[in-house]
Protein backbone atom coordinates (compact mmCIF):
# COMPACT_ATOMS: atom_id res chain seq x y z
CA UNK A 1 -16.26 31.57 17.14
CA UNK A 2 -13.58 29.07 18.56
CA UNK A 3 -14.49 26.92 21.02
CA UNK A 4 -13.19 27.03 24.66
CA UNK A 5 -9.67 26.42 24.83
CA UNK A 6 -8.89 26.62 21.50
CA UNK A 7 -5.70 28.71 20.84
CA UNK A 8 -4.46 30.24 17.70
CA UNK A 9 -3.27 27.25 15.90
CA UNK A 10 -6.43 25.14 16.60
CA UNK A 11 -8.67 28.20 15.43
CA UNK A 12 -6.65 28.08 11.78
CA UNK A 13 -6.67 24.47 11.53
CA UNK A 14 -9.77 24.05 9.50
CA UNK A 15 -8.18 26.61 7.57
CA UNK A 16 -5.42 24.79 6.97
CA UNK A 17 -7.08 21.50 6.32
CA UNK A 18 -9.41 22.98 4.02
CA UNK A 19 -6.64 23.45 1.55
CA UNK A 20 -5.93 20.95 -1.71
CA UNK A 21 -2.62 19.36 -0.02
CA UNK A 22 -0.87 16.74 -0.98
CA UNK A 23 -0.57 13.13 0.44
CA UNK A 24 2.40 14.04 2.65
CA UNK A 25 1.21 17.22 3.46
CA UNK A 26 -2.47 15.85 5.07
CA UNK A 27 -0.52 13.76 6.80
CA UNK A 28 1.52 15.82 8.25
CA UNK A 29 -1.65 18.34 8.82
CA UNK A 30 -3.05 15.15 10.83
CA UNK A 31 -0.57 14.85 12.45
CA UNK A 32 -0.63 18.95 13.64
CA UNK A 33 -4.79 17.76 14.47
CA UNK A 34 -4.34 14.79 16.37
CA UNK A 35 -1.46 16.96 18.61
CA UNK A 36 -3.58 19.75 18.96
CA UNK A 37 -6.58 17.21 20.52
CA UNK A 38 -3.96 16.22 23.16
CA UNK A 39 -2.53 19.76 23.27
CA UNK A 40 -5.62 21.23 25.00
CA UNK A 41 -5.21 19.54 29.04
CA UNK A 42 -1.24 20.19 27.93
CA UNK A 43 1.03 22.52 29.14
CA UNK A 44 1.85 24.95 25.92
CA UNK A 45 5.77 24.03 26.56
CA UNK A 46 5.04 20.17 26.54
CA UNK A 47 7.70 18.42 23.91
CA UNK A 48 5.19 16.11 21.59
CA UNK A 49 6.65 12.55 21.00
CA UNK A 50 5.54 11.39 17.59
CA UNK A 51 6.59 7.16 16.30
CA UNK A 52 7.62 7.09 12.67
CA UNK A 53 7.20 3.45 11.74
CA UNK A 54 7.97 2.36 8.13
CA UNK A 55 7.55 -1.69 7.03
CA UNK A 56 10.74 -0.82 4.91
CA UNK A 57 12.70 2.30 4.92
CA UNK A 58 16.04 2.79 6.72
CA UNK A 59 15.60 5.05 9.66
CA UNK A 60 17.88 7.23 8.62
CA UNK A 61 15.93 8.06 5.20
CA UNK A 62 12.64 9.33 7.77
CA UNK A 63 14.06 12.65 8.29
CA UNK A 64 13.67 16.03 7.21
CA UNK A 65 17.18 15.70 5.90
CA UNK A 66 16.84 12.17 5.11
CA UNK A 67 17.14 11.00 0.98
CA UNK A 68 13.40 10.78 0.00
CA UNK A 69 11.70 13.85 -0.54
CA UNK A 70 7.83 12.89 1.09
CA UNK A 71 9.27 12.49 4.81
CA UNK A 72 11.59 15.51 3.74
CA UNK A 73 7.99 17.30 2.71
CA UNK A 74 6.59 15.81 5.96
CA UNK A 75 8.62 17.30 8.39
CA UNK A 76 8.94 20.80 6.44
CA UNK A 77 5.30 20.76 6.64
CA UNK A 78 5.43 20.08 10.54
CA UNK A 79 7.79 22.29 10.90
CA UNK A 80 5.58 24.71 9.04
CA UNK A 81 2.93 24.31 11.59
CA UNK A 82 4.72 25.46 14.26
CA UNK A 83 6.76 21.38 15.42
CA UNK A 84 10.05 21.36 15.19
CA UNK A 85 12.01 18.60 15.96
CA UNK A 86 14.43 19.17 19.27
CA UNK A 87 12.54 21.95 20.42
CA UNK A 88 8.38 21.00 20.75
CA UNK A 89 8.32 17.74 18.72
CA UNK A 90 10.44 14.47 19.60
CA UNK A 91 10.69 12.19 16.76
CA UNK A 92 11.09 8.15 17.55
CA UNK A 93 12.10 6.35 13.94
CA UNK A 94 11.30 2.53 13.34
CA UNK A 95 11.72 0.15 10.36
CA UNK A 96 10.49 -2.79 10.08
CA UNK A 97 13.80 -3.26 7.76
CA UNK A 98 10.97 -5.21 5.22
CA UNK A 99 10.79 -8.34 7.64
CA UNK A 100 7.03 -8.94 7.44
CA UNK A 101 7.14 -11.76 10.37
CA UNK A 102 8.38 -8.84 12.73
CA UNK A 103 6.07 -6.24 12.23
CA UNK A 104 3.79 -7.49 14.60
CA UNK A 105 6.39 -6.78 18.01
CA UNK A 106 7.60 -3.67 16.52
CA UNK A 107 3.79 -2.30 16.88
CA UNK A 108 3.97 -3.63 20.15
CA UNK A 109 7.87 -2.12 21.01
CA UNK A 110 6.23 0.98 19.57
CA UNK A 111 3.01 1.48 21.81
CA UNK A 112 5.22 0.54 24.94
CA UNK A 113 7.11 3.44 24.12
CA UNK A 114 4.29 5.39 24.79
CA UNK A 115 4.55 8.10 21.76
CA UNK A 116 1.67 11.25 21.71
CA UNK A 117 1.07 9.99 18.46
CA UNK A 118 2.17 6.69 15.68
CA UNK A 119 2.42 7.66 12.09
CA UNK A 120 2.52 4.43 10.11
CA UNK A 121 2.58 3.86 6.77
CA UNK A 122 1.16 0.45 5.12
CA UNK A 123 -1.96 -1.73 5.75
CA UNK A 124 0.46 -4.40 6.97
CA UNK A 125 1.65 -2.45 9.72
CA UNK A 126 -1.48 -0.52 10.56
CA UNK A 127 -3.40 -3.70 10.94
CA UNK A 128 -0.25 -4.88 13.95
CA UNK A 129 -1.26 -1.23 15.41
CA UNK A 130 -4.90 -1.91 14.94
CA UNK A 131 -4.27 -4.86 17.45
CA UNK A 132 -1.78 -3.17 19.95
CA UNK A 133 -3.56 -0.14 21.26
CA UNK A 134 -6.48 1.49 21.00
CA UNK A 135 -5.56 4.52 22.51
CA UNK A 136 -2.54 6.30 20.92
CA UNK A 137 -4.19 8.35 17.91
CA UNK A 138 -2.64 6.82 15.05
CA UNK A 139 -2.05 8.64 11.30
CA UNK A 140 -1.73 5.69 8.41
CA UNK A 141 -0.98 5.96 4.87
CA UNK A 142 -2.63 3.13 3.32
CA UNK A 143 -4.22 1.94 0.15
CA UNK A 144 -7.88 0.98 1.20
CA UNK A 145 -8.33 0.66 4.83
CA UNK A 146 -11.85 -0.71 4.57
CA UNK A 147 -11.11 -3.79 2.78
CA UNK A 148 -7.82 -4.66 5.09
CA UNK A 149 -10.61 -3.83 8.19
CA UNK A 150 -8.50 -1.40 9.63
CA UNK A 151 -11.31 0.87 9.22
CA UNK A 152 -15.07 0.14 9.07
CA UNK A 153 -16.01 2.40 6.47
CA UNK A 154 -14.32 6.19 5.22
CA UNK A 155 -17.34 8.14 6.93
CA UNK A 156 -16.64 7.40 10.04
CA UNK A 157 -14.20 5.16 10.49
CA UNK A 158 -14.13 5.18 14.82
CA UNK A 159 -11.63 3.99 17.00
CA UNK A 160 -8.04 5.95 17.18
CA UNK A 161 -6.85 5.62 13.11
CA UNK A 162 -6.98 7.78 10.82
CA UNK A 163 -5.07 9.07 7.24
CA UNK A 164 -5.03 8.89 4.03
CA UNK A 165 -5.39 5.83 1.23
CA UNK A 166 -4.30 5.57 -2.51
CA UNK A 167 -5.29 7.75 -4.55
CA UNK A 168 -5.40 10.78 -1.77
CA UNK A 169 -8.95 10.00 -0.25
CA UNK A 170 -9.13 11.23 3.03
CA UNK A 171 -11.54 10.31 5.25
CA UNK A 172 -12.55 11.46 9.17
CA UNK A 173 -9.52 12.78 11.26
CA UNK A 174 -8.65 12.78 15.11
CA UNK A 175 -9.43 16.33 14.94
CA UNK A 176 -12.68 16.01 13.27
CA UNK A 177 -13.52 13.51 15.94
CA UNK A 178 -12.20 16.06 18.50
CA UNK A 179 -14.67 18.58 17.17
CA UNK A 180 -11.58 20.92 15.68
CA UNK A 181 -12.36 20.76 11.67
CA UNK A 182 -15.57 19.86 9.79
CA UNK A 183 -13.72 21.10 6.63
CA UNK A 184 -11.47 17.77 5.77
CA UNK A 185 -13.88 17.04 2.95
């Protein structure tokens, strides 16, 4: 039975989850999660605004139309899931353009921007985010967040991160944490 104030996407999203995806594709389905925990004192018609931060790639390659084919697989997926971008999603791109001694004020430019949600790929860059907010769910792509102490440990990792490391382990989500899954595996 769904819980109060769940609507029709919430109610499938342990569905969804509980699928064999791929990297991109969990992402993206954390993404849908950690939206649909701030979706619920929303009005249905709310645009969500979503930060894109890469340590490296152009801005312009972070697209659904862009030249690499995971964010091109990211935002089909999203788009899949009912966000599309211009109509219910707003998309913010960064790069770090691969200047390490900058990351640091572009998590800071980032979570003065205010976005629903960061998506941030690297330990580098999810340890600046670590530091800059607390409260802005954030969805990293990392190699092994408990030895860069981004995380404490994969069971329960706390605080407002969350993703996926090498290899495709996933550990706890926002929505897990939100009481909307307890089929991540």
């Amino acid at each position: 039975m769904p819980a109060p104030g769940q609507n029709h996407l919430e109610r499938r999203l342990p569905a969804i989850l509980a699928v064999e995806l791929r990297r991109r594709e969990f992402i993206a389905g954390s993404l849908f999660a950690a939206l649909m925990g701030t979706a619920q004192a929303q009005h249905p018609a709310k645009a969500y605004r979503i930060a894109v931060v890469h340590p490296s790639n152009p801005v312009s390659d972070l697209t659904e139309t862009g030249s690499i084919p995971a964010w091109r697989a990211l935002f089909q997926e999203l788009r899949r899931l009912g966000y599309t971008e211009g109509q219910n999603l707003i998309v913010e791109r960064y790069s770090g353009g691969g200047r390490t001694e900058q990351y640091a004020e572009l998590a800071r430019d980032v979570v003065r921007s205010k976005p629903d949600l960061i998506l941030a790929i690297s330990n580098t860059m999810l340890q600046h985010f670590k530091v800059a907010t607390t409260h802005i769910p954030i969805v990293g792509n990392m190699s092994d967040p408990v030895a860069f102490g981004i995380v404490t440990n994969l069971a329960r990792p706390g605080g407002n991160i969350t993703g996926t490391r090498a290899q495709s382990r996933r550990f706890e989500s926002v929505s897990e944490r939100k009481g909307f899954s307890n089929s991540l595996g």
